[in-house]
N, C-alpha and C. Protein backbone atom coordinates (compact mmCIF):
# COMPACT_ATOMS: atom_id res chain seq x y z
N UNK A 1 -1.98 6.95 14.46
CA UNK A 1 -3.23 6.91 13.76
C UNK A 1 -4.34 7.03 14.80
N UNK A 2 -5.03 8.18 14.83
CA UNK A 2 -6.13 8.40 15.59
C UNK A 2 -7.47 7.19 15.55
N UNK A 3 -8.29 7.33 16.77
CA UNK A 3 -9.59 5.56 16.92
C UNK A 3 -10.21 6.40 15.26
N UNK A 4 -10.68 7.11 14.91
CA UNK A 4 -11.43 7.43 14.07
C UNK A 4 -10.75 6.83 12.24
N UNK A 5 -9.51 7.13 12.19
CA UNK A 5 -8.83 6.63 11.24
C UNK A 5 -8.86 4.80 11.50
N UNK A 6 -8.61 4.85 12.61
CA UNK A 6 -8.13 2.86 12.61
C UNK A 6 -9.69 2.09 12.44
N UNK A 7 -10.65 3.03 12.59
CA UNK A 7 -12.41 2.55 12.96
C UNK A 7 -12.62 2.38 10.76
N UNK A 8 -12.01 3.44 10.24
CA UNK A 8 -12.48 3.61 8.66
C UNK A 8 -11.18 2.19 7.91
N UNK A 9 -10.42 2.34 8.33
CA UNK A 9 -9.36 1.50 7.50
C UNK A 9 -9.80 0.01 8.28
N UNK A 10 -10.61 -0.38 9.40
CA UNK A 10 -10.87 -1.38 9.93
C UNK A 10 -12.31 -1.49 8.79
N UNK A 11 -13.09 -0.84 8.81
CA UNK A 11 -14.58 -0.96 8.16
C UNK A 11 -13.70 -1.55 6.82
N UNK A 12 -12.97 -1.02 6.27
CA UNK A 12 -12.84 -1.29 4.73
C UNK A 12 -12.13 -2.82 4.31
N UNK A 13 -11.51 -2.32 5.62
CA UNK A 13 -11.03 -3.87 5.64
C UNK A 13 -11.89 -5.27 6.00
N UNK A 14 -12.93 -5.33 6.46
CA UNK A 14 -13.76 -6.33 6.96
C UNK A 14 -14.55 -6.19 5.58
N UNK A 15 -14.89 -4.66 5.08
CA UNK A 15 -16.08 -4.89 3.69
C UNK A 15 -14.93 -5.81 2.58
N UNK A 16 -13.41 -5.54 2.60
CA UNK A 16 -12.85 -6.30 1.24
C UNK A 16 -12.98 -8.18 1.72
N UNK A 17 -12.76 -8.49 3.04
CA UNK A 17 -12.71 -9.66 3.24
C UNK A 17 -14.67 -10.44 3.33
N UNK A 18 -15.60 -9.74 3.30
CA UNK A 18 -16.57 -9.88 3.70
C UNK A 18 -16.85 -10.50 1.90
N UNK A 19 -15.74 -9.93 1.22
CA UNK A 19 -16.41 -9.35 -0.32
C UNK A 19 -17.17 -8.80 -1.16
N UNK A 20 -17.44 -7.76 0.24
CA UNK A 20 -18.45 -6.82 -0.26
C UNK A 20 -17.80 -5.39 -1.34
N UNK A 21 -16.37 -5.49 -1.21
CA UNK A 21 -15.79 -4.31 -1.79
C UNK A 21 -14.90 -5.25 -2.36
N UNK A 22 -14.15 -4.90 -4.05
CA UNK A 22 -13.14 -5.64 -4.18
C UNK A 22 -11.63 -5.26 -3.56
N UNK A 23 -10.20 -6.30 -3.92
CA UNK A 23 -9.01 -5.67 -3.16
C UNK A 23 -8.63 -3.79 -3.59
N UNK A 24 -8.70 -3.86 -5.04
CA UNK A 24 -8.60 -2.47 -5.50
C UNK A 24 -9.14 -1.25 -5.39
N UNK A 25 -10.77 -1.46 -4.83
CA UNK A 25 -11.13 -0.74 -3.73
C UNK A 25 -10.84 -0.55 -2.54
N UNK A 26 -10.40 -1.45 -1.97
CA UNK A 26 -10.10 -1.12 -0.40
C UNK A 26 -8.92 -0.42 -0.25
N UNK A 27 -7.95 -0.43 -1.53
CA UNK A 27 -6.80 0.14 -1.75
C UNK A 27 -7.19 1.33 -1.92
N UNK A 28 -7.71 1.94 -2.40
CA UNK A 28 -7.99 2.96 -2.75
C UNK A 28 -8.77 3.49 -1.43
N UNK A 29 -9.87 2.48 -0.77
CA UNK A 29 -10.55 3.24 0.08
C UNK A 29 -9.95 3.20 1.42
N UNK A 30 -8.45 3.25 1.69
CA UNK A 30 -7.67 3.59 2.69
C UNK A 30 -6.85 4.45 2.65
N UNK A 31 -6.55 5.06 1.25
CA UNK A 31 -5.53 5.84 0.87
C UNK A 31 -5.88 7.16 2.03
N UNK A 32 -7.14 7.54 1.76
CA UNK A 32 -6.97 8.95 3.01
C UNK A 32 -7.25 9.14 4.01
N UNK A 33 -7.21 8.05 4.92
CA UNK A 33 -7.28 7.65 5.71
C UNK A 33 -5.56 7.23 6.76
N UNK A 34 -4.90 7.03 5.48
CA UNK A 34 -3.66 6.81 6.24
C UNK A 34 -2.58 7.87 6.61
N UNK A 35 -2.93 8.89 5.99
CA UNK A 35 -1.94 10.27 6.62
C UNK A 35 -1.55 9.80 7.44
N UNK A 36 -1.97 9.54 8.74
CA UNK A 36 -1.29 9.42 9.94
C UNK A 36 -0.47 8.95 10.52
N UNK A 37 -0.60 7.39 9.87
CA UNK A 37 0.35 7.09 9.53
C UNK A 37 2.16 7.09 9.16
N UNK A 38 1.54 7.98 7.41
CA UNK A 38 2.54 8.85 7.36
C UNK A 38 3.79 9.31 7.88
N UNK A 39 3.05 10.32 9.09
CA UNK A 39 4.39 10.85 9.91
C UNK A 39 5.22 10.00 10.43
N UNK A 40 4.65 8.64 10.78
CA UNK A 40 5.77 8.06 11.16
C UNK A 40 7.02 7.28 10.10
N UNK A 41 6.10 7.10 9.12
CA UNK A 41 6.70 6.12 8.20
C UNK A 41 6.17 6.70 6.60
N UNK A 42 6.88 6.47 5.81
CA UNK A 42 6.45 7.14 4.32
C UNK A 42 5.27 5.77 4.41
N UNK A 43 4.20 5.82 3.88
CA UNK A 43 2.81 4.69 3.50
C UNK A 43 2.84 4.41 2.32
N UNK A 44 3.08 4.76 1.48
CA UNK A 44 2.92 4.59 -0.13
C UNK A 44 3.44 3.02 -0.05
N UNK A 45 4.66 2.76 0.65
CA UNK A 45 5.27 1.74 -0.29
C UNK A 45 4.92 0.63 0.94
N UNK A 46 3.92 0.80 1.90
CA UNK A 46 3.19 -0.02 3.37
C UNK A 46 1.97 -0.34 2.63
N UNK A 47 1.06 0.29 2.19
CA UNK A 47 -0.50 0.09 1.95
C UNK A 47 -0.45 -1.31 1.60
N UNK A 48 0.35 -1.25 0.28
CA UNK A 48 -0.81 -2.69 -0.57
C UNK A 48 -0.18 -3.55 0.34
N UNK A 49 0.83 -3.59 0.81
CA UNK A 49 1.91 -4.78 1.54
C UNK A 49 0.53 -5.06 2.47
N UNK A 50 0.12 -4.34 3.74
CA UNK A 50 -0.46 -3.94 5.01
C UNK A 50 -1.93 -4.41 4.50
N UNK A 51 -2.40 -4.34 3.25
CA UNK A 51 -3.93 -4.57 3.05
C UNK A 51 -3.55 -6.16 2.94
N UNK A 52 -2.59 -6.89 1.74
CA UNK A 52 -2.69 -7.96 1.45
C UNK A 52 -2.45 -8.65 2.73
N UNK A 53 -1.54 -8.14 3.92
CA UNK A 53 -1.69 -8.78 5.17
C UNK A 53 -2.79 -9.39 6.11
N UNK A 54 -3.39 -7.90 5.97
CA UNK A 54 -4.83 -7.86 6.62
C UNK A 54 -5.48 -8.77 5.94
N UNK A 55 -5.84 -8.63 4.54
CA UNK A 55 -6.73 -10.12 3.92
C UNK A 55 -6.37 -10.96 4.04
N UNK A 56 -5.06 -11.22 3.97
CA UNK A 56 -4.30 -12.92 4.00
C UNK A 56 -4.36 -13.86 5.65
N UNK A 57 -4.16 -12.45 6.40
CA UNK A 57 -4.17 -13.05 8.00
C UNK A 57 -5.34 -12.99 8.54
N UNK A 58 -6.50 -12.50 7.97
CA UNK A 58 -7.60 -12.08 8.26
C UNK A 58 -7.68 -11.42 9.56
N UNK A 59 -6.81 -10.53 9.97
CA UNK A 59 -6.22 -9.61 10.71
C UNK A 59 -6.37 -8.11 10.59
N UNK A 60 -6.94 -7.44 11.68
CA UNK A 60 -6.82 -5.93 11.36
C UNK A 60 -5.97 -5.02 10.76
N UNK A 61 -6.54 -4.36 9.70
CA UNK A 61 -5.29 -3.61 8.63
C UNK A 61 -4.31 -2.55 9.69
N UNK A 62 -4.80 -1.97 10.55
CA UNK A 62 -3.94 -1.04 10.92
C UNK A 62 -2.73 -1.75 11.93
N UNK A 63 -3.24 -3.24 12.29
CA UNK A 63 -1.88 -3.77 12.58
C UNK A 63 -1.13 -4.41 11.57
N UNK A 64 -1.52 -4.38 10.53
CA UNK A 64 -0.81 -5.13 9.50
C UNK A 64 0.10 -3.97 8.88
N UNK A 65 -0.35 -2.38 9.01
CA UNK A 65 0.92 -1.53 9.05
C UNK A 65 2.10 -2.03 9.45
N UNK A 66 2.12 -2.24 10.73
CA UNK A 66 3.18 -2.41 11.82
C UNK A 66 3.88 -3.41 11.32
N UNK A 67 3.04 -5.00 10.69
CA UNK A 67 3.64 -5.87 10.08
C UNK A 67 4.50 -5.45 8.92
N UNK A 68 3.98 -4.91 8.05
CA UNK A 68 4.34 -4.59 6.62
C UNK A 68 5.80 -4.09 6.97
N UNK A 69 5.77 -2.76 7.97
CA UNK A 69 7.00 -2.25 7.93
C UNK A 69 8.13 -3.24 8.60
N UNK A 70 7.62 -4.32 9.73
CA UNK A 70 8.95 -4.92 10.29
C UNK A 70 9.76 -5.57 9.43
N UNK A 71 8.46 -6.07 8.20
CA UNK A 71 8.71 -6.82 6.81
C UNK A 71 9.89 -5.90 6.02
N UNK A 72 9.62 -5.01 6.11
CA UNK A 72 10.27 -3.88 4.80
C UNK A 72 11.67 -3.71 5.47
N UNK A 73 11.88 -3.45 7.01
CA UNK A 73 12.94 -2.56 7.66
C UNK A 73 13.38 -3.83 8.60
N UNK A 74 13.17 -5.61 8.37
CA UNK A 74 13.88 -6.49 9.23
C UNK A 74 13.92 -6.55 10.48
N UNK A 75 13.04 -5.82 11.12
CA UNK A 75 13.11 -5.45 12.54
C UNK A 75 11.70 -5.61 12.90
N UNK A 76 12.02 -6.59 14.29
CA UNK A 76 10.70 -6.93 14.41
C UNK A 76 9.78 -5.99 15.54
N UNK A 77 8.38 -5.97 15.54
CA UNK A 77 7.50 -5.79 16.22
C UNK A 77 8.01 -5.86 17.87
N UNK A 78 7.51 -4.95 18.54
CA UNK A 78 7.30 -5.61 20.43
C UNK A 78 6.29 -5.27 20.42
N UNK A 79 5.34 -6.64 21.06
CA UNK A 79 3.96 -6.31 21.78
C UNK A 79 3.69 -7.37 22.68
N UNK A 80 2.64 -6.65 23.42
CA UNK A 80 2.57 -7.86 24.61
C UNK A 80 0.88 -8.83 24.04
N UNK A 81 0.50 -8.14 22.90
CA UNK A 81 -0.96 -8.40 22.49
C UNK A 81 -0.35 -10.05 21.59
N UNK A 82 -1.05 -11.21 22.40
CA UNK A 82 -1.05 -12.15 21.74
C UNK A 82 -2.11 -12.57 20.53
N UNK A 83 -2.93 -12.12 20.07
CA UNK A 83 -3.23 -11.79 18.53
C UNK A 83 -2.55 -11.26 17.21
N UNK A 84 -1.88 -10.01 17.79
CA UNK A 84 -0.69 -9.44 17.13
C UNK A 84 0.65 -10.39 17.07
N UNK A 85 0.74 -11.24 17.90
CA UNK A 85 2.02 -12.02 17.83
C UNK A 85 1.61 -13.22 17.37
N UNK A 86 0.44 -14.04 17.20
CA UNK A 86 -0.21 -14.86 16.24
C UNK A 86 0.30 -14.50 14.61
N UNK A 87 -0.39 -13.01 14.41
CA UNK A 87 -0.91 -12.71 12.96
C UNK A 87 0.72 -12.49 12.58
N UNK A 88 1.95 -12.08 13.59
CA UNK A 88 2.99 -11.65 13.02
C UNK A 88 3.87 -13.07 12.68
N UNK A 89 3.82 -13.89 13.41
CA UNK A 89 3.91 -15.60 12.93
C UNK A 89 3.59 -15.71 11.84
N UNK A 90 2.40 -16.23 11.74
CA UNK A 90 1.80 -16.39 10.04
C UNK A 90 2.19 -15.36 9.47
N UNK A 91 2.40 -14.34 9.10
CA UNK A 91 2.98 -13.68 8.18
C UNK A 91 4.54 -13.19 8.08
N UNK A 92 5.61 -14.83 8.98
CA UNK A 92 6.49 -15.29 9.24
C UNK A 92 7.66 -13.63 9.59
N UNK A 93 7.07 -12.85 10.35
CA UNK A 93 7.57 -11.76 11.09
C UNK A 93 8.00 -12.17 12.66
N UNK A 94 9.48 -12.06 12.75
CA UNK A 94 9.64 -12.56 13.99
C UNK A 94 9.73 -10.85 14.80
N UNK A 95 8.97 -11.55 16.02
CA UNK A 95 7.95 -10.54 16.69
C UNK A 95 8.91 -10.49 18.24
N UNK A 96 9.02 -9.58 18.74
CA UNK A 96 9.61 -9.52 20.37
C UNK A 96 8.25 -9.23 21.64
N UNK A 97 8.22 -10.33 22.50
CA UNK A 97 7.31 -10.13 23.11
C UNK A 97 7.42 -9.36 24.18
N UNK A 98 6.66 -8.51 25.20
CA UNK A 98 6.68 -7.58 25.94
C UNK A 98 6.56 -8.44 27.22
């Protein structure tokens, strides 16, 4: 996902938690934005998982991709970013650290 995609799915995500947009908008207002996604992973069945993350952890949506899928495919995350290994805790994803 290119800075320009992660900069629009980040905006939408701070306007749904801000409550300036509701959840069903932000759903919608990430949909084309996530192509990029995509190639790596089918998104359809990541979004709502990856948004309700992002609101619930109050955590950036485009890492809550990464969550959603370790969620979906049992396999966890590696990162060395201790924020990302916070938000993957609370959203009880066991995470491999770098």
């Amino acid at each position: 996902m290119g800075p320009e995609h992660r900069e629009r799915n980040n905006a939408v995500w701070k306007a749904a938690r801000r409550g300036n947009i509701q959840r069903a908008e932000a759903i919608a207002g990430i949909e084309a934005a996530l192509i990029w996604f995509e190639l790596l992973f089918p998104i359809e069945e990541l979004r709502v998982r990856a948004l309700a993350l992002a609101l619930d952890l109050g955590h950036p949506i485009y890492d809550c991709f990464y969550l959603a899928l370790a969620q979906r495919q049992n396999a966890p995350p590696v990162t060395a970013d201790e924020v990302m290994i916070a938000a993957a805790r609370k959203a009880k994803v066991k995470v491999r650290r770098v």
